[in-house]
C-alpha atoms as a PDB file:
ATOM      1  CA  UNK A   1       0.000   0.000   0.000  1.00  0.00           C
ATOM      2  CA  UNK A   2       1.305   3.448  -0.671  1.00  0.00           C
ATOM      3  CA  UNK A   3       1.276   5.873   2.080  1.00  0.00           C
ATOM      4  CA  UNK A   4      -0.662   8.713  -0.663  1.00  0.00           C
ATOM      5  CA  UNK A   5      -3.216   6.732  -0.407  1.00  0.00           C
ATOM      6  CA  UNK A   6      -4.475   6.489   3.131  1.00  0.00           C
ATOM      7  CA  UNK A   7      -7.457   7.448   3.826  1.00  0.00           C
ATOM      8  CA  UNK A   8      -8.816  10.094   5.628  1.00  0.00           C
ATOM      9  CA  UNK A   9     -10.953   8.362   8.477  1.00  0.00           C
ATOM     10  CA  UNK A  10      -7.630   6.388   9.435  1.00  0.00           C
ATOM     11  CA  UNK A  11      -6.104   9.642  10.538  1.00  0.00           C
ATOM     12  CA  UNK A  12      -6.145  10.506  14.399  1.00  0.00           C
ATOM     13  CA  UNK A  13      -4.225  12.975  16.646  1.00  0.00           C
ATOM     14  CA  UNK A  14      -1.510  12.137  18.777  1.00  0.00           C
ATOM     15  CA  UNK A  15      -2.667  11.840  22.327  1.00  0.00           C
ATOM     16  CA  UNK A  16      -2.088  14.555  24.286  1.00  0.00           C
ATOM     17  CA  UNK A  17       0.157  12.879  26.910  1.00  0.00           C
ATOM     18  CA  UNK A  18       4.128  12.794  26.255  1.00  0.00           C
ATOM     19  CA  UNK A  19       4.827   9.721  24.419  1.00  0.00           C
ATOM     20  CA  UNK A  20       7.344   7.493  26.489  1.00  0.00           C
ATOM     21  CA  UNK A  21       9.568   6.889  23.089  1.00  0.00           C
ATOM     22  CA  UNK A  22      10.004   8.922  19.377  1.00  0.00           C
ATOM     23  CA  UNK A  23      12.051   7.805  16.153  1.00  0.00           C
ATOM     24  CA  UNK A  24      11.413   7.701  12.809  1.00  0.00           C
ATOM     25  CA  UNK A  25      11.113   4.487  10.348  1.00  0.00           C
ATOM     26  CA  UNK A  26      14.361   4.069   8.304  1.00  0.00           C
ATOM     27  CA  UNK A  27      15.215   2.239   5.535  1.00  0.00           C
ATOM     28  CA  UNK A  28      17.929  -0.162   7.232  1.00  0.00           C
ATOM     29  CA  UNK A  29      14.716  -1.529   9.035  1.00  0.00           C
ATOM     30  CA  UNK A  30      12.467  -2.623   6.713  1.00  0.00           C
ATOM     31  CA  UNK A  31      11.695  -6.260   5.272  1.00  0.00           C
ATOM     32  CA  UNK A  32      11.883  -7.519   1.826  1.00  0.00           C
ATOM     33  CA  UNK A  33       8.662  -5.953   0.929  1.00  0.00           C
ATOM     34  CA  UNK A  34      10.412  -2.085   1.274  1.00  0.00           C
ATOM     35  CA  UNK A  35       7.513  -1.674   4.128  1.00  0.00           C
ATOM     36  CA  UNK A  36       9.312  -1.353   8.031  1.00  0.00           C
ATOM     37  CA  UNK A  37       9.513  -5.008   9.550  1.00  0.00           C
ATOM     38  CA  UNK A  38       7.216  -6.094  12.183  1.00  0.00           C
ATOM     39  CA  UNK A  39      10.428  -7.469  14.129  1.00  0.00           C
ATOM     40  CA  UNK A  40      11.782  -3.643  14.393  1.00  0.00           C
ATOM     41  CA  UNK A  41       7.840  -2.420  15.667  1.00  0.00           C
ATOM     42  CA  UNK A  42       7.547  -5.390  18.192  1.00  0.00           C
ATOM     43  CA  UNK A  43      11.003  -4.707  19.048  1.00  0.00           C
ATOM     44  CA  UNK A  44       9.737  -0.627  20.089  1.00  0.00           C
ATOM     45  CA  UNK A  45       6.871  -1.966  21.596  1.00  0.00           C
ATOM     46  CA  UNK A  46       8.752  -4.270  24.259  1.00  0.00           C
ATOM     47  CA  UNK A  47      11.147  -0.940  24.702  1.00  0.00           C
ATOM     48  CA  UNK A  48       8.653   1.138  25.192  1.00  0.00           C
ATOM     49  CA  UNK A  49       6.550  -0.909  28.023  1.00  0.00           C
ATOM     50  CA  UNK A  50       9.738  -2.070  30.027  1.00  0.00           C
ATOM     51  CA  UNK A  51      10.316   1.898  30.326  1.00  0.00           C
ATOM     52  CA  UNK A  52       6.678   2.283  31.816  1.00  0.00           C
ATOM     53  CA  UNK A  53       7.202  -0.791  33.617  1.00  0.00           C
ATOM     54  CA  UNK A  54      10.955   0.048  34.915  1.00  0.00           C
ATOM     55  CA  UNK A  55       9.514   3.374  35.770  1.00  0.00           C
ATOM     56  CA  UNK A  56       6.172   2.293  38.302  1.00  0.00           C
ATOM     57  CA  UNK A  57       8.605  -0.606  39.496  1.00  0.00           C
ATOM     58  CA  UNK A  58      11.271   1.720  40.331  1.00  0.00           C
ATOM     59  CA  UNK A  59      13.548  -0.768  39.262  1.00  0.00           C
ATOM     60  CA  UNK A  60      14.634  -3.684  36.348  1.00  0.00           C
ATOM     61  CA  UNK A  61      11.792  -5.608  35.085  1.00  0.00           C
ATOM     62  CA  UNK A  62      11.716  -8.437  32.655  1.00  0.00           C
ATOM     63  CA  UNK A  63       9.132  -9.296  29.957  1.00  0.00           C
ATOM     64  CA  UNK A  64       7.017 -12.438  30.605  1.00  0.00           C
ATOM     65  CA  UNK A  65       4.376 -12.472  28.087  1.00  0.00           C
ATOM     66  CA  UNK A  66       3.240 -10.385  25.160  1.00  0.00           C
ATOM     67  CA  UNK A  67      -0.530 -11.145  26.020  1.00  0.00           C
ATOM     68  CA  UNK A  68      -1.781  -9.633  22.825  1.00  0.00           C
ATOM     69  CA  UNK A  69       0.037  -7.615  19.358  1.00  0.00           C
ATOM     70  CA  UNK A  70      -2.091  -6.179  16.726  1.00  0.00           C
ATOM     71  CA  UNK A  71      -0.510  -4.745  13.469  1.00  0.00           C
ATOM     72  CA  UNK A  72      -3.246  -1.936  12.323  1.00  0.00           C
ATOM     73  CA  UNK A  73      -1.527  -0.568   9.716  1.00  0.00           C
ATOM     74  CA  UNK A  74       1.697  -0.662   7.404  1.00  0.00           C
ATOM     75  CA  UNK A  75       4.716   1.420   8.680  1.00  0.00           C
ATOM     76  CA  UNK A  76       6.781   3.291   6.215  1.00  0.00           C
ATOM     77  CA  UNK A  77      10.480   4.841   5.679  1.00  0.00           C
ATOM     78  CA  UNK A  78      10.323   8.193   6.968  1.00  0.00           C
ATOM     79  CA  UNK A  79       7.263   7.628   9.455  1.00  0.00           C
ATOM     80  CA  UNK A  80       7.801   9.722  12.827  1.00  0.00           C
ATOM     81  CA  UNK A  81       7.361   6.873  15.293  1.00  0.00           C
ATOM     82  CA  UNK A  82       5.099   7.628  18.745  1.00  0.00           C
ATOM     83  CA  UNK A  83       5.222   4.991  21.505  1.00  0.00           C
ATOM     84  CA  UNK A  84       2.138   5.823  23.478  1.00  0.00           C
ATOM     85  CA  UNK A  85       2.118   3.662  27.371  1.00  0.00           C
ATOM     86  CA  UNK A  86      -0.649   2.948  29.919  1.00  0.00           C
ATOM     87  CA  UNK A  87      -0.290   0.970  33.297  1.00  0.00           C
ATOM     88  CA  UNK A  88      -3.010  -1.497  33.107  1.00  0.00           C
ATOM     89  CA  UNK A  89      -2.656  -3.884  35.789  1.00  0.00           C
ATOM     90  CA  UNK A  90      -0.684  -3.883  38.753  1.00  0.00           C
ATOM     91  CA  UNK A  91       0.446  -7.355  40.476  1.00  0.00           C
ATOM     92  CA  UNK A  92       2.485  -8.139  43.284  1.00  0.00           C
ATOM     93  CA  UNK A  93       5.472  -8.410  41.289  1.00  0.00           C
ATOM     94  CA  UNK A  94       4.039  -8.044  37.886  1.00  0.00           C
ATOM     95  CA  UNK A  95       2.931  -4.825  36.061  1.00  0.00           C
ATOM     96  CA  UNK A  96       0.686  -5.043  32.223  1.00  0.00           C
ATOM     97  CA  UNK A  97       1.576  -2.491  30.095  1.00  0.00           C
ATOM     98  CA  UNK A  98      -0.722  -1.532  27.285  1.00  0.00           C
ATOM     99  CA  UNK A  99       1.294  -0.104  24.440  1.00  0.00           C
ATOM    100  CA  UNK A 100      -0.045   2.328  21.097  1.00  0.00           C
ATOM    101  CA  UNK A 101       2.171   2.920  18.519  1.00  0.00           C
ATOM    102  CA  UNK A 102       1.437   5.919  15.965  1.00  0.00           C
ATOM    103  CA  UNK A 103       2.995   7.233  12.761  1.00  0.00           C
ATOM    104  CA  UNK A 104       3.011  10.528  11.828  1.00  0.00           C
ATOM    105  CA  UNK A 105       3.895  10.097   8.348  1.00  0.00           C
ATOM    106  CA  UNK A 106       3.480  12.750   4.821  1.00  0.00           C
ATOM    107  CA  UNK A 107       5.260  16.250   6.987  1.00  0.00           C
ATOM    108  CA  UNK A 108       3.565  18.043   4.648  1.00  0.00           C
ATOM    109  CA  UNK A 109      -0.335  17.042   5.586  1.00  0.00           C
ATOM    110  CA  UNK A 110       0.725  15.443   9.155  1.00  0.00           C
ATOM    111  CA  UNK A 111      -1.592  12.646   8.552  1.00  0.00           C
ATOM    112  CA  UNK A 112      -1.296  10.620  11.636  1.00  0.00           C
ATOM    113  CA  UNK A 113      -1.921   6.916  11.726  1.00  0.00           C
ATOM    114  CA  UNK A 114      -2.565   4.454  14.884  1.00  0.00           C
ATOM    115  CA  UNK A 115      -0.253   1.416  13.501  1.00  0.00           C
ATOM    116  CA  UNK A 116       0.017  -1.089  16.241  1.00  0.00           C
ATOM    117  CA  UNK A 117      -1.248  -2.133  19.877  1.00  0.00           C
ATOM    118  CA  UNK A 118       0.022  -4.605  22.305  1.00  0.00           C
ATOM    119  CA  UNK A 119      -0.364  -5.476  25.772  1.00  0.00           C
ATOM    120  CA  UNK A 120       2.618  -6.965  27.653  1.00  0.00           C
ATOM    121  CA  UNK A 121       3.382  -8.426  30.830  1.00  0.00           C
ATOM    122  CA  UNK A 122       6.395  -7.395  32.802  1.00  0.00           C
ATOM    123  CA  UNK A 123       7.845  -8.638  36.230  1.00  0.00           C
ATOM    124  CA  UNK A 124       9.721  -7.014  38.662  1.00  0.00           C
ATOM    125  CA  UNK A 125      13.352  -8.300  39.537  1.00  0.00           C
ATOM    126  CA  UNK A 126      15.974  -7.999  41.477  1.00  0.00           C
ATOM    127  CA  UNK A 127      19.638  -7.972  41.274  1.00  0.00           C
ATOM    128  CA  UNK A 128      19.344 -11.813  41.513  1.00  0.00           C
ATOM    129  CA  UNK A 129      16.702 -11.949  38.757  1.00  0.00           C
ATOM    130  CA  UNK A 130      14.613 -13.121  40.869  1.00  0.00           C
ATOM    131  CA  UNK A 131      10.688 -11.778  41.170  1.00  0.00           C
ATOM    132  CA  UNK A 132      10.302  -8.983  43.709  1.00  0.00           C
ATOM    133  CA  UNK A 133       7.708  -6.995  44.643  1.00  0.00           C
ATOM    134  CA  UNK A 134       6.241  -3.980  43.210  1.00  0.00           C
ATOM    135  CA  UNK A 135       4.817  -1.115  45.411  1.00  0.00           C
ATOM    136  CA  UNK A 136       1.184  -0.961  45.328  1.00  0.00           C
END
């Protein structure tokens, strides 16, 4: 699909939190196809949730399940990535992280596209590895 050629009712604004991660689509990370590789998008997602998860841990967390992914749309060379992150959940040593991913892609018009959402699952460690708890 070519990016001219979205259309207009897949456009949304950013959300008007700070985004926990930016950086734009290049070409060194797209597949065969010449489209950005879902590898290098799940690869942001899991960055982007073990921030928020690191952050409401206050500490190094691990991640123990990727408890849903959803590609939306296509991501293209040149697309201004936004990493969106919500606590969902909060365990005794486990936090669920939902994570949005948007592309701000054509400067020009600043059509903005919701590309991919995931929910994760990260646990608490400590400098064992071992599960600790997180403060509720």
């Amino acid at each position: 699909m070519d990016p001219s050629t979205i259309a207009t009712s897949d456009c949304v604004s950013l959300p008007d939190e700070q985004p926990t991660m930016r950086l734009p689509a290049r070409p060194t990370d797209t597949n065969s196809s010449g489209d950005i590789f879902g590898g290098w998008i799940m690869s942001q997602v899991d960055l982007a949730g073990s921030i928020a998860a690191s952050r409401r841990s206050k500490g190094r967390t691990v991640t123990v399940a990727v408890n849903s992914f959803h590609f939306k749309k296509p991501v293209y060379v040149g697309d201004l990535i936004s990493c969106y992150t919500k606590i969902e959940k909060v365990g005794n040593t486990s936090i669920t992280v939902l994570v949005e991913i948007y592309a701000e892609r054509r400067p020009e018009k600043t059509e903005c596209i919701k590309v991919t959402e995931a929910i994760l699952t990260y646990v608490a460690v400590d400098e064992n590895g071992s599960p600790r708890p997180v403060d509720q």
